[in-house]
N, C-alpha and C. Protein backbone atom coordinates (compact mmCIF):
# COMPACT_ATOMS: atom_id res chain seq x y z
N UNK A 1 7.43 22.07 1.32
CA UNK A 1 6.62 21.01 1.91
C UNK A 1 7.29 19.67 1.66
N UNK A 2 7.04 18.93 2.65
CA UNK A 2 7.72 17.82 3.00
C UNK A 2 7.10 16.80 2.77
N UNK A 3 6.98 15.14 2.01
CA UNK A 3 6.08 14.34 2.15
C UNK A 3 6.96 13.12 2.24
N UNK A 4 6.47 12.74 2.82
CA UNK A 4 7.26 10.62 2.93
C UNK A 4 6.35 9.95 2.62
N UNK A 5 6.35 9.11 1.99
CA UNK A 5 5.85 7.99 1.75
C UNK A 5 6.79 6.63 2.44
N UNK A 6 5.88 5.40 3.40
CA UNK A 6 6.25 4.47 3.57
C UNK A 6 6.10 3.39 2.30
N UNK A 7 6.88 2.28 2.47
CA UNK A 7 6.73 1.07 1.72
C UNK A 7 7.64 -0.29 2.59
N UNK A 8 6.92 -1.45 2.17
CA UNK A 8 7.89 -2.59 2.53
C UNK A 8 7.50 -3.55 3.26
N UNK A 9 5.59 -3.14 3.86
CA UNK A 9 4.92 -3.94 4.85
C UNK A 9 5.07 -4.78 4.25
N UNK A 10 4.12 -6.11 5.02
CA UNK A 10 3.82 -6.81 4.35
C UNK A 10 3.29 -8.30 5.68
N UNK A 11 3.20 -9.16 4.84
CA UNK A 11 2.71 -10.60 5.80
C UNK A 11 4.16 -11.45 5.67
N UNK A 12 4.92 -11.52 7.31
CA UNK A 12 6.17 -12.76 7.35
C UNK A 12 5.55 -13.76 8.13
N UNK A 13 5.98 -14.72 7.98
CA UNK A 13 6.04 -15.67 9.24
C UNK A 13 7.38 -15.31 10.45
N UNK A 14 6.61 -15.59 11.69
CA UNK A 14 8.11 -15.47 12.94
C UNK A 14 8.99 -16.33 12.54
N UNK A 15 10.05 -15.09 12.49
CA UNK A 15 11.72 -15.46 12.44
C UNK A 15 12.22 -14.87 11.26
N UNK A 16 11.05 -14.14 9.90
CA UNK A 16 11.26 -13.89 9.17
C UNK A 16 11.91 -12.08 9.08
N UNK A 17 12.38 -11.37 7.94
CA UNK A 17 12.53 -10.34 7.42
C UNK A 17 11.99 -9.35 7.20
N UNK A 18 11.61 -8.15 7.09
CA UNK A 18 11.32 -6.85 6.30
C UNK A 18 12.09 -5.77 6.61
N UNK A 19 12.01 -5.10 5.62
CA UNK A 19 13.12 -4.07 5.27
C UNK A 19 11.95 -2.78 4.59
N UNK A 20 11.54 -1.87 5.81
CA UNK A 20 10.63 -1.10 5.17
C UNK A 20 11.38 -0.03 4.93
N UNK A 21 10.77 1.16 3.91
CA UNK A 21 11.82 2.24 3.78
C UNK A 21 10.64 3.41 3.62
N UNK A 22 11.20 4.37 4.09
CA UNK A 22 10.50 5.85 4.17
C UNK A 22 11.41 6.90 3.25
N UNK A 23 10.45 6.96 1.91
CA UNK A 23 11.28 8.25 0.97
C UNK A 23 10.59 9.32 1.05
N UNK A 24 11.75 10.58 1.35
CA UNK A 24 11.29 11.86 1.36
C UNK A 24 11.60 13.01 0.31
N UNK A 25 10.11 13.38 -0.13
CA UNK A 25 10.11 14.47 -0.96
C UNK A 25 10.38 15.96 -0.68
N UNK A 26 10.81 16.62 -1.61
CA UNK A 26 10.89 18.05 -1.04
C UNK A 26 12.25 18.63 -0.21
N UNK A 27 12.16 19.47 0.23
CA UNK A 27 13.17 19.86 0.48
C UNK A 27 13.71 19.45 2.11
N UNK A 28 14.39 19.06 2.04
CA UNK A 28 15.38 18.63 3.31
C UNK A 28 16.45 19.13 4.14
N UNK A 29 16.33 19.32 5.65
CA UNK A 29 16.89 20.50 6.18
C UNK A 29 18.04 19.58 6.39
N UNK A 30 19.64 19.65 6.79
CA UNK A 30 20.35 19.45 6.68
C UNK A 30 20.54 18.81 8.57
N UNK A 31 20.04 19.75 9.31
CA UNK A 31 20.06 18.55 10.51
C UNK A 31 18.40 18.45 10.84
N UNK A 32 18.39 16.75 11.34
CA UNK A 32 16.74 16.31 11.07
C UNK A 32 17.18 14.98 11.92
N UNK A 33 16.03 14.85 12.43
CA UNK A 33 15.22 13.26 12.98
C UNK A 33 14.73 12.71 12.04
N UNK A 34 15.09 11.02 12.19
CA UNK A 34 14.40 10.56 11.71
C UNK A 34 13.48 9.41 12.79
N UNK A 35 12.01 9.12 13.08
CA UNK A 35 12.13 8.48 13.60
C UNK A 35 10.67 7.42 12.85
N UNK A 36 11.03 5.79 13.47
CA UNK A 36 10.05 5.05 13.04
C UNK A 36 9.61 4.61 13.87
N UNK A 37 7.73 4.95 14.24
CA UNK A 37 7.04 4.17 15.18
C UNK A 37 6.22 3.48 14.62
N UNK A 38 5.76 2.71 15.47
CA UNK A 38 4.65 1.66 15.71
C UNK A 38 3.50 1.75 16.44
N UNK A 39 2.36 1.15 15.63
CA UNK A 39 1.12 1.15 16.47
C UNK A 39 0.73 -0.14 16.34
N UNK A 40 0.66 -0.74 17.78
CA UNK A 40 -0.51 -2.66 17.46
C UNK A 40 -1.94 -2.19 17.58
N UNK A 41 -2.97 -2.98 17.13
CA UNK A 41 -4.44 -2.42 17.41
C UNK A 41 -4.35 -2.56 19.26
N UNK A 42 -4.92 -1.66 19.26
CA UNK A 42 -5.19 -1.10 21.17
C UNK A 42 -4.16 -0.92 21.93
N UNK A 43 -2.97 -0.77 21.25
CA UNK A 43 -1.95 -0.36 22.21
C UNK A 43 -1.95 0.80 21.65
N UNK A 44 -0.77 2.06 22.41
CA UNK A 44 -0.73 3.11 22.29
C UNK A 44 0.44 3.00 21.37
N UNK A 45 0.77 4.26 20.87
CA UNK A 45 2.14 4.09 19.63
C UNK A 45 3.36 4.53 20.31
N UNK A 46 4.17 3.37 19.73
CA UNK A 46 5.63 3.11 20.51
C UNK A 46 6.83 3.90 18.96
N UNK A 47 7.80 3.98 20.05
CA UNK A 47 8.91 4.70 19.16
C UNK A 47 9.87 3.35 18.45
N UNK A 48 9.84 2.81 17.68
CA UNK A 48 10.86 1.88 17.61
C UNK A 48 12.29 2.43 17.54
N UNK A 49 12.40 3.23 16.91
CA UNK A 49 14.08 3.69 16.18
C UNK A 49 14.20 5.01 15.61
N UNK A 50 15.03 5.79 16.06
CA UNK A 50 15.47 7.04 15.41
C UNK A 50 16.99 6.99 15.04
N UNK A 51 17.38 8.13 13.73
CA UNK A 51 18.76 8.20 13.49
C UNK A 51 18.68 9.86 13.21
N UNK A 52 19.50 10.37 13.45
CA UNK A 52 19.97 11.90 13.31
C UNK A 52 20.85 12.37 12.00
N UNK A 53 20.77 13.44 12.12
CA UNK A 53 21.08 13.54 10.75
C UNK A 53 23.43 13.42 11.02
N UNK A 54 23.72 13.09 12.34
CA UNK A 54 24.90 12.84 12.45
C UNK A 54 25.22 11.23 12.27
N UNK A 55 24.22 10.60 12.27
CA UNK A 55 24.07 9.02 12.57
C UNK A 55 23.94 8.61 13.41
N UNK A 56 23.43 9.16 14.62
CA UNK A 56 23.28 8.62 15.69
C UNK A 56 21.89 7.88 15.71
N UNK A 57 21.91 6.59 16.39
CA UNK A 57 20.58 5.71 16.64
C UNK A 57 20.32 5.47 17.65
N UNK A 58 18.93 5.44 17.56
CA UNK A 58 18.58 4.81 19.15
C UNK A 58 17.13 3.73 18.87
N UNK A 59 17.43 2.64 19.93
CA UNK A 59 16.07 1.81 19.45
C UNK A 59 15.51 1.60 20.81
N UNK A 60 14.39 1.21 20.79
CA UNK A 60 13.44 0.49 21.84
C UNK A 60 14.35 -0.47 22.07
N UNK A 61 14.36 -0.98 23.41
CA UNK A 61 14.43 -2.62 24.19
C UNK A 61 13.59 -3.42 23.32
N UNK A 62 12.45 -3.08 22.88
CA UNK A 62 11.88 -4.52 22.25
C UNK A 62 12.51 -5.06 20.77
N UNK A 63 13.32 -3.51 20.33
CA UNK A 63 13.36 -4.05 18.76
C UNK A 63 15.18 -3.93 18.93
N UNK A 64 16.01 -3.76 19.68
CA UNK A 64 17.28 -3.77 19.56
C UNK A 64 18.03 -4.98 19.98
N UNK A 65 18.70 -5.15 18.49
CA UNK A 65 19.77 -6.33 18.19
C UNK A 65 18.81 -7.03 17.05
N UNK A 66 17.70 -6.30 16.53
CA UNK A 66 16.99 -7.11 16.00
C UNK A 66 16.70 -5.83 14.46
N UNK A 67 16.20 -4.82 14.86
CA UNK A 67 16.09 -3.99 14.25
C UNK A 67 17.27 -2.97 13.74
N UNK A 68 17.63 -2.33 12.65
CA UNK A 68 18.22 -1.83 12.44
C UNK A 68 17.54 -0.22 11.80
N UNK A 69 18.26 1.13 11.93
CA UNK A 69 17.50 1.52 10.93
C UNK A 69 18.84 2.36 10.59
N UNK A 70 18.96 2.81 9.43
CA UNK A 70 20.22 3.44 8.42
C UNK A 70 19.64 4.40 7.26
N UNK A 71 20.10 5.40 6.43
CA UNK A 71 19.82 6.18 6.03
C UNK A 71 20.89 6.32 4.59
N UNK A 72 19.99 6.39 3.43
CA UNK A 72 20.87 6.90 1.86
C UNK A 72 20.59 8.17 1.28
N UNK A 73 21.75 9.35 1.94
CA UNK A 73 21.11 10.47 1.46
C UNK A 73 20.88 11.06 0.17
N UNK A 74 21.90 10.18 -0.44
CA UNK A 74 21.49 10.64 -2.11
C UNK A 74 19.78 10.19 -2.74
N UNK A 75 19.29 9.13 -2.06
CA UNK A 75 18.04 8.62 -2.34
C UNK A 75 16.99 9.86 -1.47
N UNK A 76 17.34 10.25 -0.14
CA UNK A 76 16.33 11.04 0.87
C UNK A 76 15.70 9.76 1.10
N UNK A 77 15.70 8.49 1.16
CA UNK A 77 15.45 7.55 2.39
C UNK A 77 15.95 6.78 3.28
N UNK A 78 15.16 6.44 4.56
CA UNK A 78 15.76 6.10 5.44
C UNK A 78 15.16 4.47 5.44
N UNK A 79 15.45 3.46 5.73
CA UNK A 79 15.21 2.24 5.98
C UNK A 79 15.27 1.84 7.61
N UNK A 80 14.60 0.74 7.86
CA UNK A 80 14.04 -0.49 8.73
C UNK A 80 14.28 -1.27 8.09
N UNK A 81 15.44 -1.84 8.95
CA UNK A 81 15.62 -3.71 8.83
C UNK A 81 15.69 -4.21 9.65
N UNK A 82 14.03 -5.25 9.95
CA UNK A 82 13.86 -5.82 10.36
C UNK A 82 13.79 -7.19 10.43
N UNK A 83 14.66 -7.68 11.54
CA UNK A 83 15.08 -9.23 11.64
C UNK A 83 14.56 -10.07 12.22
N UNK A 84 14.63 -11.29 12.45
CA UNK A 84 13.97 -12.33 13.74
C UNK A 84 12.55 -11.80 14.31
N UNK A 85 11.63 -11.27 13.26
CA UNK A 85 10.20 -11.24 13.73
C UNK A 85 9.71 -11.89 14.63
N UNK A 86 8.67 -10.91 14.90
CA UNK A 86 8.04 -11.78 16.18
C UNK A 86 6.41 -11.58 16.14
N UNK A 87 5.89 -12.50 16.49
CA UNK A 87 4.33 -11.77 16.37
C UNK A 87 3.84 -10.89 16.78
N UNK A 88 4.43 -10.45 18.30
CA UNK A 88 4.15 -8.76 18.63
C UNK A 88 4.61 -7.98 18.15
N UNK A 89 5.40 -7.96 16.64
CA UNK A 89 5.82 -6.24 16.36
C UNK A 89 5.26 -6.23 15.07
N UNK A 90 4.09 -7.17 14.75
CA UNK A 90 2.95 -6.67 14.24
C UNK A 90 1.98 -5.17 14.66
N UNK A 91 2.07 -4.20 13.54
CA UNK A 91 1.56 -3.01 13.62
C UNK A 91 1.62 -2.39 12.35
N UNK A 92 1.34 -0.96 12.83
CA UNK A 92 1.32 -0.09 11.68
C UNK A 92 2.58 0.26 11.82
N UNK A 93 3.61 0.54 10.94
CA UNK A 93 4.68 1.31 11.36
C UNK A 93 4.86 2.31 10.40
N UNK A 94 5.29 3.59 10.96
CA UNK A 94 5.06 5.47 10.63
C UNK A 94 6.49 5.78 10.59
N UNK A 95 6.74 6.64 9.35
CA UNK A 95 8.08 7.21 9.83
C UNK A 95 7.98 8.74 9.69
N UNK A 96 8.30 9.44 10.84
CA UNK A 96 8.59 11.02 10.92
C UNK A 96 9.96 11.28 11.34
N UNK A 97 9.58 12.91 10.26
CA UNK A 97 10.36 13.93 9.82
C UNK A 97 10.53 15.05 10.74
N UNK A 98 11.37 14.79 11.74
CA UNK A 98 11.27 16.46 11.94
C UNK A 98 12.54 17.35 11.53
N UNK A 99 12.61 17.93 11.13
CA UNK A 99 13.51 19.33 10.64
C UNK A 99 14.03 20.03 11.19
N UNK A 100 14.75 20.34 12.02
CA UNK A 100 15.50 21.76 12.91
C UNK A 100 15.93 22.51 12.42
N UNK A 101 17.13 22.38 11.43
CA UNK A 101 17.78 23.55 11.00
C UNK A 101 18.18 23.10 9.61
N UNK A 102 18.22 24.57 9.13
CA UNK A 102 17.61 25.56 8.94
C UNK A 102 15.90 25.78 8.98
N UNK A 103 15.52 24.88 8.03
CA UNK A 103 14.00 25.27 8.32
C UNK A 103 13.54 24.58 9.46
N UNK A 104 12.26 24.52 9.32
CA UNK A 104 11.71 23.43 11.00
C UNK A 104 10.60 22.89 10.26
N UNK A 105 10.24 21.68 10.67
CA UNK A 105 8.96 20.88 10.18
C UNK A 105 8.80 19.53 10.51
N UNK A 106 7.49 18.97 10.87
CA UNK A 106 7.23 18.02 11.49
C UNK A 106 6.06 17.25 10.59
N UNK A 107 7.03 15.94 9.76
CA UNK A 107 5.81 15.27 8.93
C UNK A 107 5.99 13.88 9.11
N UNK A 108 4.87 13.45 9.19
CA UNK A 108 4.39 12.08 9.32
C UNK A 108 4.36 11.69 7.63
N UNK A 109 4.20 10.17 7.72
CA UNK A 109 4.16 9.39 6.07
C UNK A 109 2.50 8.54 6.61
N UNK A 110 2.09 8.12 6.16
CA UNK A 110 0.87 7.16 6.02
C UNK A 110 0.67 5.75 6.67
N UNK A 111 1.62 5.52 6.80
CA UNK A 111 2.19 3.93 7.41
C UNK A 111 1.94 2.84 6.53
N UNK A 112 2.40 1.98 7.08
CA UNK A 112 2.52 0.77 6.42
C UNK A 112 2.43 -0.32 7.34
N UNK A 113 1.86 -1.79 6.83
CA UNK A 113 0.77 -2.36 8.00
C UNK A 113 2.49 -3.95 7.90
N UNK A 114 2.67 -4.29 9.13
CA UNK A 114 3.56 -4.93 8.94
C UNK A 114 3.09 -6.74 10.17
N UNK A 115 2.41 -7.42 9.35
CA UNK A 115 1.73 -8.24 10.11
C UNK A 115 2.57 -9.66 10.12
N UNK A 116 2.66 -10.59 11.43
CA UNK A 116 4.17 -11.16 11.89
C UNK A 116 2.76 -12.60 11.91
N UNK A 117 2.91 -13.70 11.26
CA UNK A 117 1.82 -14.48 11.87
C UNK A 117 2.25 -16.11 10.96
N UNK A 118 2.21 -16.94 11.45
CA UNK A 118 2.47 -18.11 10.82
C UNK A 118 1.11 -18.44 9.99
């Protein structure tokens, strides 16, 4: 069994920083997704950023050149660094696990509330 825990929300002002990170417990399949979404209140939940377990990334149009996300496998976490805030990417932001190979598994972390507001 698999568990993540998020950390790193928090209250910036626009233009400011956060650097959230998702650590994973347990055992870890050797190729895996990682991906971090977002939820604003009443919107539906958006994908911001995924990385593979080769390094490959991919981000949303709203958060690329701005967002980064990278991975320390000796730790089992993956990070969000986030740059040049903005008041819309205020949300919850989630990071999931899914697993392919060898084993398979699909886990969510709890989120973490990341609010952008002068």
């Amino acid at each position: 069994q698999v568990q993540l825990v998020e950390s790193g929300g928090g209250l910036v002002q626009p233009g400011g920083s956060l650097r959230l990170s998702c650590a994973a417990s347990g055992s870890i399949s050797n190729m895996m997704i990682v991906y971090w979404y977002r939820q604003a209140p009443g919107k539906e939940r958006e994908l911001a950023a995924s990385i593979t377990s080769g390094g490959d990334t991919n981000y949303a149009d709203s958060v690329k050149g701005r967002f980064t996300i990278s991975r320390d496998n000796a730790k089992n976490t993956i990070y969000l660094q986030m740059n040049s805030l903005k008041p819309e990417d205020t949300a919850v932001y989630s990071c999931r696990l899914l697993l392919k190979w060898p084993s398979v598994g699909d886990y969510w972390g709890q989120g973490t509330q990341v609010t952008v507001s002068s």
